[in-house]
C-alpha atoms as a PDB file:
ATOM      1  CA  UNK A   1     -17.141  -4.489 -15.594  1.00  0.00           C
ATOM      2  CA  UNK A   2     -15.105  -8.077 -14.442  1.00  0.00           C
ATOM      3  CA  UNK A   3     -15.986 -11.032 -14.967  1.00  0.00           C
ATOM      4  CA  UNK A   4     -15.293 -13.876 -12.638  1.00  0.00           C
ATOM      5  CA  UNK A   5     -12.245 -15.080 -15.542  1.00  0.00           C
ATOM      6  CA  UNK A   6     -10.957 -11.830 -15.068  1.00  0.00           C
ATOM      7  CA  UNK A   7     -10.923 -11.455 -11.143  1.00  0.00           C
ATOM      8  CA  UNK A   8      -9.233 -14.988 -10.747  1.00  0.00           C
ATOM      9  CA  UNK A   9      -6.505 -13.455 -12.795  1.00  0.00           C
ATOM     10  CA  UNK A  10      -6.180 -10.522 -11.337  1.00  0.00           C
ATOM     11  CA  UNK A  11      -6.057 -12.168  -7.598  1.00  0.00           C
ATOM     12  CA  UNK A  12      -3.225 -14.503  -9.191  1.00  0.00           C
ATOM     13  CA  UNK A  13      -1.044 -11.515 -10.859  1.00  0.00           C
ATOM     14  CA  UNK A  14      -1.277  -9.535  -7.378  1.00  0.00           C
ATOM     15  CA  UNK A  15      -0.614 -12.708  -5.324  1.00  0.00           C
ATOM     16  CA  UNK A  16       2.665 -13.309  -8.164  1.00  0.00           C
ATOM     17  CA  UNK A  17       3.429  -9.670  -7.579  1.00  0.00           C
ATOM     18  CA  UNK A  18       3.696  -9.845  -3.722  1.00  0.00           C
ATOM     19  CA  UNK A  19       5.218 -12.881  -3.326  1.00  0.00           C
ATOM     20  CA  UNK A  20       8.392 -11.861  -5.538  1.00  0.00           C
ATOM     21  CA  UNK A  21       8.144  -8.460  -3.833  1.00  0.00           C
ATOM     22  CA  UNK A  22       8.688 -10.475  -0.272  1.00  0.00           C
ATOM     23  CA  UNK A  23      11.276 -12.809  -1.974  1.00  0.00           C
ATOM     24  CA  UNK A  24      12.915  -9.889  -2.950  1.00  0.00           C
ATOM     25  CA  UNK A  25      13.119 -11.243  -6.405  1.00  0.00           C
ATOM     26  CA  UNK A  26      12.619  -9.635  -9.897  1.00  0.00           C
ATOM     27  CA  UNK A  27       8.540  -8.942 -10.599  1.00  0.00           C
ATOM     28  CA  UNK A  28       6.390 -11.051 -13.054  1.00  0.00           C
ATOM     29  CA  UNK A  29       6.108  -9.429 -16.625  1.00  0.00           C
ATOM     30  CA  UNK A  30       3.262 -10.136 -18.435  1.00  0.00           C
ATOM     31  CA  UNK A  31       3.068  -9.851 -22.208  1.00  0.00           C
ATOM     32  CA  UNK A  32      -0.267  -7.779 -23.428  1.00  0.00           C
ATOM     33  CA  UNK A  33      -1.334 -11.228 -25.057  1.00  0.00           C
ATOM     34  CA  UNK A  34      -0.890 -13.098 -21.364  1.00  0.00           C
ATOM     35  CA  UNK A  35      -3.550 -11.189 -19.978  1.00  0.00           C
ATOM     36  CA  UNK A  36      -7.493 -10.157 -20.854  1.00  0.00           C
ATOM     37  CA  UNK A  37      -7.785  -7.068 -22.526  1.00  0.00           C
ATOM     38  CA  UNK A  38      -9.350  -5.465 -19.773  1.00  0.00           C
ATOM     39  CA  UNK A  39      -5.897  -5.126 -18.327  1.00  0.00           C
ATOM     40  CA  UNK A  40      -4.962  -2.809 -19.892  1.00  0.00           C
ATOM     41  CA  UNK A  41      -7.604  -0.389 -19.442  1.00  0.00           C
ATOM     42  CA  UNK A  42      -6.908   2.486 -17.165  1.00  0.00           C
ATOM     43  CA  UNK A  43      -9.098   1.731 -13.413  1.00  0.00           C
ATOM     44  CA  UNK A  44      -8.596   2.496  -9.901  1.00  0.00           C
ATOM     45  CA  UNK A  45      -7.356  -1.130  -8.102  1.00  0.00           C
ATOM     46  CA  UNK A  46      -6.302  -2.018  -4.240  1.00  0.00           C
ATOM     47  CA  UNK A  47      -4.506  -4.709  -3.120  1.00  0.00           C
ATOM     48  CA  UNK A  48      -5.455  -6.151   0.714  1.00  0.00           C
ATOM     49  CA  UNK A  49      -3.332  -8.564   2.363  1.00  0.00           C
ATOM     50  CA  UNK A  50      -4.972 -10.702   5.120  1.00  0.00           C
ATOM     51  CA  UNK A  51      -3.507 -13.049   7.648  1.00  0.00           C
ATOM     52  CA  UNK A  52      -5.378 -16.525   7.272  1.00  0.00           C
ATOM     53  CA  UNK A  53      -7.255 -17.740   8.813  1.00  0.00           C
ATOM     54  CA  UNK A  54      -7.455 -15.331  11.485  1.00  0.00           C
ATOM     55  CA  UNK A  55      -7.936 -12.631   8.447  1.00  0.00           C
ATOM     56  CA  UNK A  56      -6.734  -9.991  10.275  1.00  0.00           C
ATOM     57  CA  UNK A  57      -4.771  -6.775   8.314  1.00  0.00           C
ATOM     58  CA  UNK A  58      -1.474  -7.623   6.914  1.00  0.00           C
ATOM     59  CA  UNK A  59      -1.767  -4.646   4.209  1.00  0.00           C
ATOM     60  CA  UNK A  60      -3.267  -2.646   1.714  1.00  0.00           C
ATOM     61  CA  UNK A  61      -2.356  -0.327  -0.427  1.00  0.00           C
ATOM     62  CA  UNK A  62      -4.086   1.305  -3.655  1.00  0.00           C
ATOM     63  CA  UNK A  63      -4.545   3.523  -6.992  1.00  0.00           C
ATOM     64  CA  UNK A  64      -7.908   5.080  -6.314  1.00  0.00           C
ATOM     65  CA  UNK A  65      -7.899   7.301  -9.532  1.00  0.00           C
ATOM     66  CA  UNK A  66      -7.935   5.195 -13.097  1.00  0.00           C
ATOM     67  CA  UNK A  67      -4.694   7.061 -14.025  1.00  0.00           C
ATOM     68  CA  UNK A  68      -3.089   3.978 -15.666  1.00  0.00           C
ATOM     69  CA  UNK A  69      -3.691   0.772 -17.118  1.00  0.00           C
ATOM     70  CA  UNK A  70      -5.171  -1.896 -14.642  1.00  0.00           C
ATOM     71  CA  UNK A  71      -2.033  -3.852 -14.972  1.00  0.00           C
ATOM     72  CA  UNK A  72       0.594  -1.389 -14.023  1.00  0.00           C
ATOM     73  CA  UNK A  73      -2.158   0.018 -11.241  1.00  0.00           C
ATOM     74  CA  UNK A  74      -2.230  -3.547  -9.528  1.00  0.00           C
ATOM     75  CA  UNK A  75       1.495  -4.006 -10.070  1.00  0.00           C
ATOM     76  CA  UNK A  76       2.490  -1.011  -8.096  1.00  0.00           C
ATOM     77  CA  UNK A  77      -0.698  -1.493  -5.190  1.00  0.00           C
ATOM     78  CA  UNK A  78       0.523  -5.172  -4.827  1.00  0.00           C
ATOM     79  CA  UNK A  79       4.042  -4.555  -4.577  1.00  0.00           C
ATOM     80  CA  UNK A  80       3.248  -1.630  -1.959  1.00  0.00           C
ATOM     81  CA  UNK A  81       0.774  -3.852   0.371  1.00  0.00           C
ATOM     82  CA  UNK A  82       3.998  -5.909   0.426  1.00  0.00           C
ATOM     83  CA  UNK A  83       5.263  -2.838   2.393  1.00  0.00           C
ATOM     84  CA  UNK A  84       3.174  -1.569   3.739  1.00  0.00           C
ATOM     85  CA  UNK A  85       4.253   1.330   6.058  1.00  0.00           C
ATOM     86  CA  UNK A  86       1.809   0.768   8.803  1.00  0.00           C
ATOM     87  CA  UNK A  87       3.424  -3.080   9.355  1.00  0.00           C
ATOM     88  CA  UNK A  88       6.789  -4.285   9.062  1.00  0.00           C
ATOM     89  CA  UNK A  89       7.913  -5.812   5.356  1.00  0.00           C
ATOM     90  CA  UNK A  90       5.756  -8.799   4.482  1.00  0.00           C
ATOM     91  CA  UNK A  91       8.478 -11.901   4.532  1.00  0.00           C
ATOM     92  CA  UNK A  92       8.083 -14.523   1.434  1.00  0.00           C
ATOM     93  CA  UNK A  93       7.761 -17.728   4.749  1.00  0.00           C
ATOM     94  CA  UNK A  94       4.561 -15.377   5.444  1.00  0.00           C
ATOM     95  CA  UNK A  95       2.856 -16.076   2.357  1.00  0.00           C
ATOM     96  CA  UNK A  96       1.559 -19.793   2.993  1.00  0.00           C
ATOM     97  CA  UNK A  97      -0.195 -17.306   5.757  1.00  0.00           C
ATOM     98  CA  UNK A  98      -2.009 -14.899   3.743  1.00  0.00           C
ATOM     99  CA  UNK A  99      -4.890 -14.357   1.362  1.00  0.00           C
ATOM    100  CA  UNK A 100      -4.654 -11.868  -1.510  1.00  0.00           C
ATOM    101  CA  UNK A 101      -7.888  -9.529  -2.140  1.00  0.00           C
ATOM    102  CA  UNK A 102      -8.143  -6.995  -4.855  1.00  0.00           C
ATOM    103  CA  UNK A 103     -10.868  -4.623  -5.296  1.00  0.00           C
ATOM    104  CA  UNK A 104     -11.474  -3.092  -9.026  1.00  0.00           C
ATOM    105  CA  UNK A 105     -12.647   0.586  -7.966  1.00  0.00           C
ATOM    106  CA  UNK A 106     -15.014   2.915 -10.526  1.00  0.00           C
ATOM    107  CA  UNK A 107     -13.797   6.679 -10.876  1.00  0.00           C
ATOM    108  CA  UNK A 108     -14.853   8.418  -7.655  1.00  0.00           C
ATOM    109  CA  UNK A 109     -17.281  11.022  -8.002  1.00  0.00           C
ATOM    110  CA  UNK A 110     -18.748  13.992  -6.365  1.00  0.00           C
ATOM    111  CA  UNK A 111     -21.225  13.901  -3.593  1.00  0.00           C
ATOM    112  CA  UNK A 112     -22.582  16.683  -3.987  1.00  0.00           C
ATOM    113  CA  UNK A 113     -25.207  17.750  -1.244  1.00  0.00           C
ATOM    114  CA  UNK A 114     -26.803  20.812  -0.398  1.00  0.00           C
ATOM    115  CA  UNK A 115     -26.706  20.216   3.447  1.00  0.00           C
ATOM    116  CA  UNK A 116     -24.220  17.859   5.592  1.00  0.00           C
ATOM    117  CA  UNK A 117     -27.226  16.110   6.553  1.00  0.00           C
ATOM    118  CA  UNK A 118     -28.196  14.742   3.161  1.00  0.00           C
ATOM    119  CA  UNK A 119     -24.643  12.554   3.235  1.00  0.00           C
ATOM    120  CA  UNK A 120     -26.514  10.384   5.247  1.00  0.00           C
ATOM    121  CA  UNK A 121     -29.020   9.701   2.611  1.00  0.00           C
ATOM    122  CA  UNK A 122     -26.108   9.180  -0.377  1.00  0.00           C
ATOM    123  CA  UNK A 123     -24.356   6.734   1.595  1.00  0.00           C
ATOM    124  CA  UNK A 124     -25.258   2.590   0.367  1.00  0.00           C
ATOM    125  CA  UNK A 125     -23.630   0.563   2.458  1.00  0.00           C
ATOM    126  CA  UNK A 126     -22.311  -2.665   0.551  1.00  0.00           C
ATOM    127  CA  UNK A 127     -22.451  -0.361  -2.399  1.00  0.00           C
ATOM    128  CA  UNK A 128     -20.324   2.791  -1.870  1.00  0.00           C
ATOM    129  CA  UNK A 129     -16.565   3.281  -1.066  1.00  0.00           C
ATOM    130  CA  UNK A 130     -15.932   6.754   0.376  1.00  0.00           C
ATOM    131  CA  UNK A 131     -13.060   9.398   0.340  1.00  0.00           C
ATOM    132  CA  UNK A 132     -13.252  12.107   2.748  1.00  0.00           C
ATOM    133  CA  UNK A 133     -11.283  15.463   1.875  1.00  0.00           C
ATOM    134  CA  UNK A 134     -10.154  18.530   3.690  1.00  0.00           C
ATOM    135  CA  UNK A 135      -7.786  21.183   3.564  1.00  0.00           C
ATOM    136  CA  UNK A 136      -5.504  18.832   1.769  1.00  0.00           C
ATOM    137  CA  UNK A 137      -6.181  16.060   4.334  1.00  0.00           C
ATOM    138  CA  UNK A 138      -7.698  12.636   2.639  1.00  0.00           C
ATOM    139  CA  UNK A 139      -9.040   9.828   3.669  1.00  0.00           C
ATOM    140  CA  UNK A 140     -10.499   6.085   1.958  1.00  0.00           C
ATOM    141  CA  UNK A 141     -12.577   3.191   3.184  1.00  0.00           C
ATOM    142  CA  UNK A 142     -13.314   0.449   0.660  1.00  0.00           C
ATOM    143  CA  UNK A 143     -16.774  -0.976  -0.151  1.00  0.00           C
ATOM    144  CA  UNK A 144     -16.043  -3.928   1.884  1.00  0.00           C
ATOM    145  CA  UNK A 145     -15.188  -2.271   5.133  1.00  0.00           C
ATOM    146  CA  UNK A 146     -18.752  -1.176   6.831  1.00  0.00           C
ATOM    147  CA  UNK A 147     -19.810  -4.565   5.474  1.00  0.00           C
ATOM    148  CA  UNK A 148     -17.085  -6.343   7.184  1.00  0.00           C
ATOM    149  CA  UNK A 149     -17.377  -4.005  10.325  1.00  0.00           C
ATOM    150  CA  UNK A 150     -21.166  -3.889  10.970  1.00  0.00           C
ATOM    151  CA  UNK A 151     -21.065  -0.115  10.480  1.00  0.00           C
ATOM    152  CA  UNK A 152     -24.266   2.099   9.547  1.00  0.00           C
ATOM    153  CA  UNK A 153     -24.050   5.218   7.215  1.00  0.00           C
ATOM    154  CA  UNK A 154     -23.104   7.429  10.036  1.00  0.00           C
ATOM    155  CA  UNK A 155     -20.696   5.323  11.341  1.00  0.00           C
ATOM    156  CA  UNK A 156     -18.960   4.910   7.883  1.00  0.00           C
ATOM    157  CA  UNK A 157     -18.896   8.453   7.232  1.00  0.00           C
ATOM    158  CA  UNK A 158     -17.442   9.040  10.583  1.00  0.00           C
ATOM    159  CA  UNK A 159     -14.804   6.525  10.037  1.00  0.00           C
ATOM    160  CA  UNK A 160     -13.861   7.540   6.446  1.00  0.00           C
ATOM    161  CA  UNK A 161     -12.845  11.287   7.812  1.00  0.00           C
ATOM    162  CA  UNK A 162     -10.641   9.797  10.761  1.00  0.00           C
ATOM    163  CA  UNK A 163      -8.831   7.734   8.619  1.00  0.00           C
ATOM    164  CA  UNK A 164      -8.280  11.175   6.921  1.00  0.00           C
ATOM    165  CA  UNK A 165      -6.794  12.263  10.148  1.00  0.00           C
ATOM    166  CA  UNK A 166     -10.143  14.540  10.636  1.00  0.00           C
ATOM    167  CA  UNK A 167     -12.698  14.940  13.351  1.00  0.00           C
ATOM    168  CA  UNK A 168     -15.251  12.489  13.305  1.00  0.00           C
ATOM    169  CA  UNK A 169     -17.972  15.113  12.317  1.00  0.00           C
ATOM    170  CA  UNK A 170     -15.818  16.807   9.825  1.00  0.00           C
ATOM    171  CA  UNK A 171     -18.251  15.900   7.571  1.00  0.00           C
ATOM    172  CA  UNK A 172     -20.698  18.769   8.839  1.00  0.00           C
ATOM    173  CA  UNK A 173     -17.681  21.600   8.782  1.00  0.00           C
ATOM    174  CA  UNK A 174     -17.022  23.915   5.626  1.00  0.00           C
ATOM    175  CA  UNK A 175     -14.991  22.940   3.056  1.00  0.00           C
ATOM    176  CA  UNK A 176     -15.452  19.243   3.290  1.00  0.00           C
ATOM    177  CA  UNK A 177     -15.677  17.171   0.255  1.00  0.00           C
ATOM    178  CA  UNK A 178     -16.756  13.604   0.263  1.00  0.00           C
ATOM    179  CA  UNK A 179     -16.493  11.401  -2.985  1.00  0.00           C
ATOM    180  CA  UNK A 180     -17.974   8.115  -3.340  1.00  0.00           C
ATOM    181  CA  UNK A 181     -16.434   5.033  -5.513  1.00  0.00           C
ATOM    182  CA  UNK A 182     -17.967   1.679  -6.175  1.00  0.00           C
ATOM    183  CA  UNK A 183     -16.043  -1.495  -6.180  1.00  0.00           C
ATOM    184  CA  UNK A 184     -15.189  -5.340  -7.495  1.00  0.00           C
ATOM    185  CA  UNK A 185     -13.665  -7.673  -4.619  1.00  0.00           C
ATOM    186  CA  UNK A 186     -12.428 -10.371  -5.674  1.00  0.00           C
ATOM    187  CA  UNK A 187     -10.190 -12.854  -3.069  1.00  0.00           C
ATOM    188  CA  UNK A 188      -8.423 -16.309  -2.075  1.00  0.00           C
ATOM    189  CA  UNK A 189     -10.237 -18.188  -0.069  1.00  0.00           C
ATOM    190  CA  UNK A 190      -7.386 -19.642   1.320  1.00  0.00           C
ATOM    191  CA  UNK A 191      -3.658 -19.356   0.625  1.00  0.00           C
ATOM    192  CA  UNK A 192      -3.366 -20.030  -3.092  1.00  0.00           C
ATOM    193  CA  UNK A 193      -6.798 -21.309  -3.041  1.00  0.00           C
ATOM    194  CA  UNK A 194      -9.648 -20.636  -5.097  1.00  0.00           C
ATOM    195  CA  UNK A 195     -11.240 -17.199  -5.962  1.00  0.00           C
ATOM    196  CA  UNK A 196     -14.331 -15.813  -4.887  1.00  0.00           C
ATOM    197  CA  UNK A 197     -16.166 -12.845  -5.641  1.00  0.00           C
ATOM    198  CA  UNK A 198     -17.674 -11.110  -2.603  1.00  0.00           C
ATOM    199  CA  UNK A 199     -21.186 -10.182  -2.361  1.00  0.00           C
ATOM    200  CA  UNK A 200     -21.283  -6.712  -0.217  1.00  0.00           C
ATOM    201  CA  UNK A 201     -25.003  -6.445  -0.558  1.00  0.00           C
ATOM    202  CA  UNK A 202     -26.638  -6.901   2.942  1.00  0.00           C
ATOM    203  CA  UNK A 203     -30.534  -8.435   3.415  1.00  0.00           C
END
């Protein structure tokens, strides 16, 4: 779907996009011809902000659905992470502190199961991203997260319905919907540095 061309240039808009957001100054335009066509294609993109090099959460904030083009998707994730509501505004001295990350999502589908038990089974870690839905209540973990956290395929699922503000095993309870996504990841490896694209697969 990307190509390594494509995810260096999407790293660099988002990192553009959240630096003028913390500057407070007017956001990058692009023309159509500035960019790879694939830009303007409509995909599902999030934006993670990292604290380097302790890499710890400085925000993240995404478009799961491919409602609009890729450009105006990571334009409005990256300019969000920069304000991210669970930490105070990102300030533009920060940014010599922090790596930019963006993940290029695929539409997320159905799981469709015909026992709670058989989400187990569905789950690839490394491979899947997962939303967790309920009476109105929803919930999304990235690819990269049970990777990054050492987390099995219970303890993903688990996770994915608390950050929907569910029980843990809301998974087994009537009326619960889980959708899974794949995902890109493409990030600095240091502040303005180069690009890398991560491998989630594990063994």
């Amino acid at each position: 779907m990307f190509d390594a061309d494509d995810g260096r240039a999407a790293v660099r808009l988002a990192r553009e996009i959240v630096e003028a957001k913390a500057a407070s100054k007017r956001l990058p335009c692009k023309s159509r011809g500035g960019l790879p066509e694939v830009f303007y294609q409509k995909m599902g993109v999030f934006v993670t902000l990292n604290t380097y090099p302790e890499l710890e959460l400085r925000g993240c904030i995404g478009i799961p659905e491919p409602v609009m083009p890729l450009y105006d998707a990571l334009a409005e994730a990256a300019g969000c992470a920069a304000n991210d509501p669970r930490f105070l505004p990102l300030r533009a001295e920060e940014m010599d502190h922090i790596v930019v990350e963006v993940t290029i999502l695929t539409k997320p589908e159905l799981v469709d199961v015909k026992k709670p038990e058989d989400y187990i089974k569905r789950i690839a870690i490394g491979r899947d991203g997962l939303i967790a839905w309920k009476g109105g209540r929803s919930g999304l973990l990235l690819p990269q997260v049970p990777v990054e956290w050492g987390w099995d395929e219970l303890v993903f699922l688990e996770q994915t319905c608390i950050k929907a503000g569910l029980p843990r095993d809301a998974w087994t309870s009537k009326g619960f919907s889980l959708y899974a996504f794949s995902g890109e990841v493409f990030a600095e490896e240091s502040p303005r540095g180069g690009v890398i694209q991560k491998n989630l697969c594990q063994g």
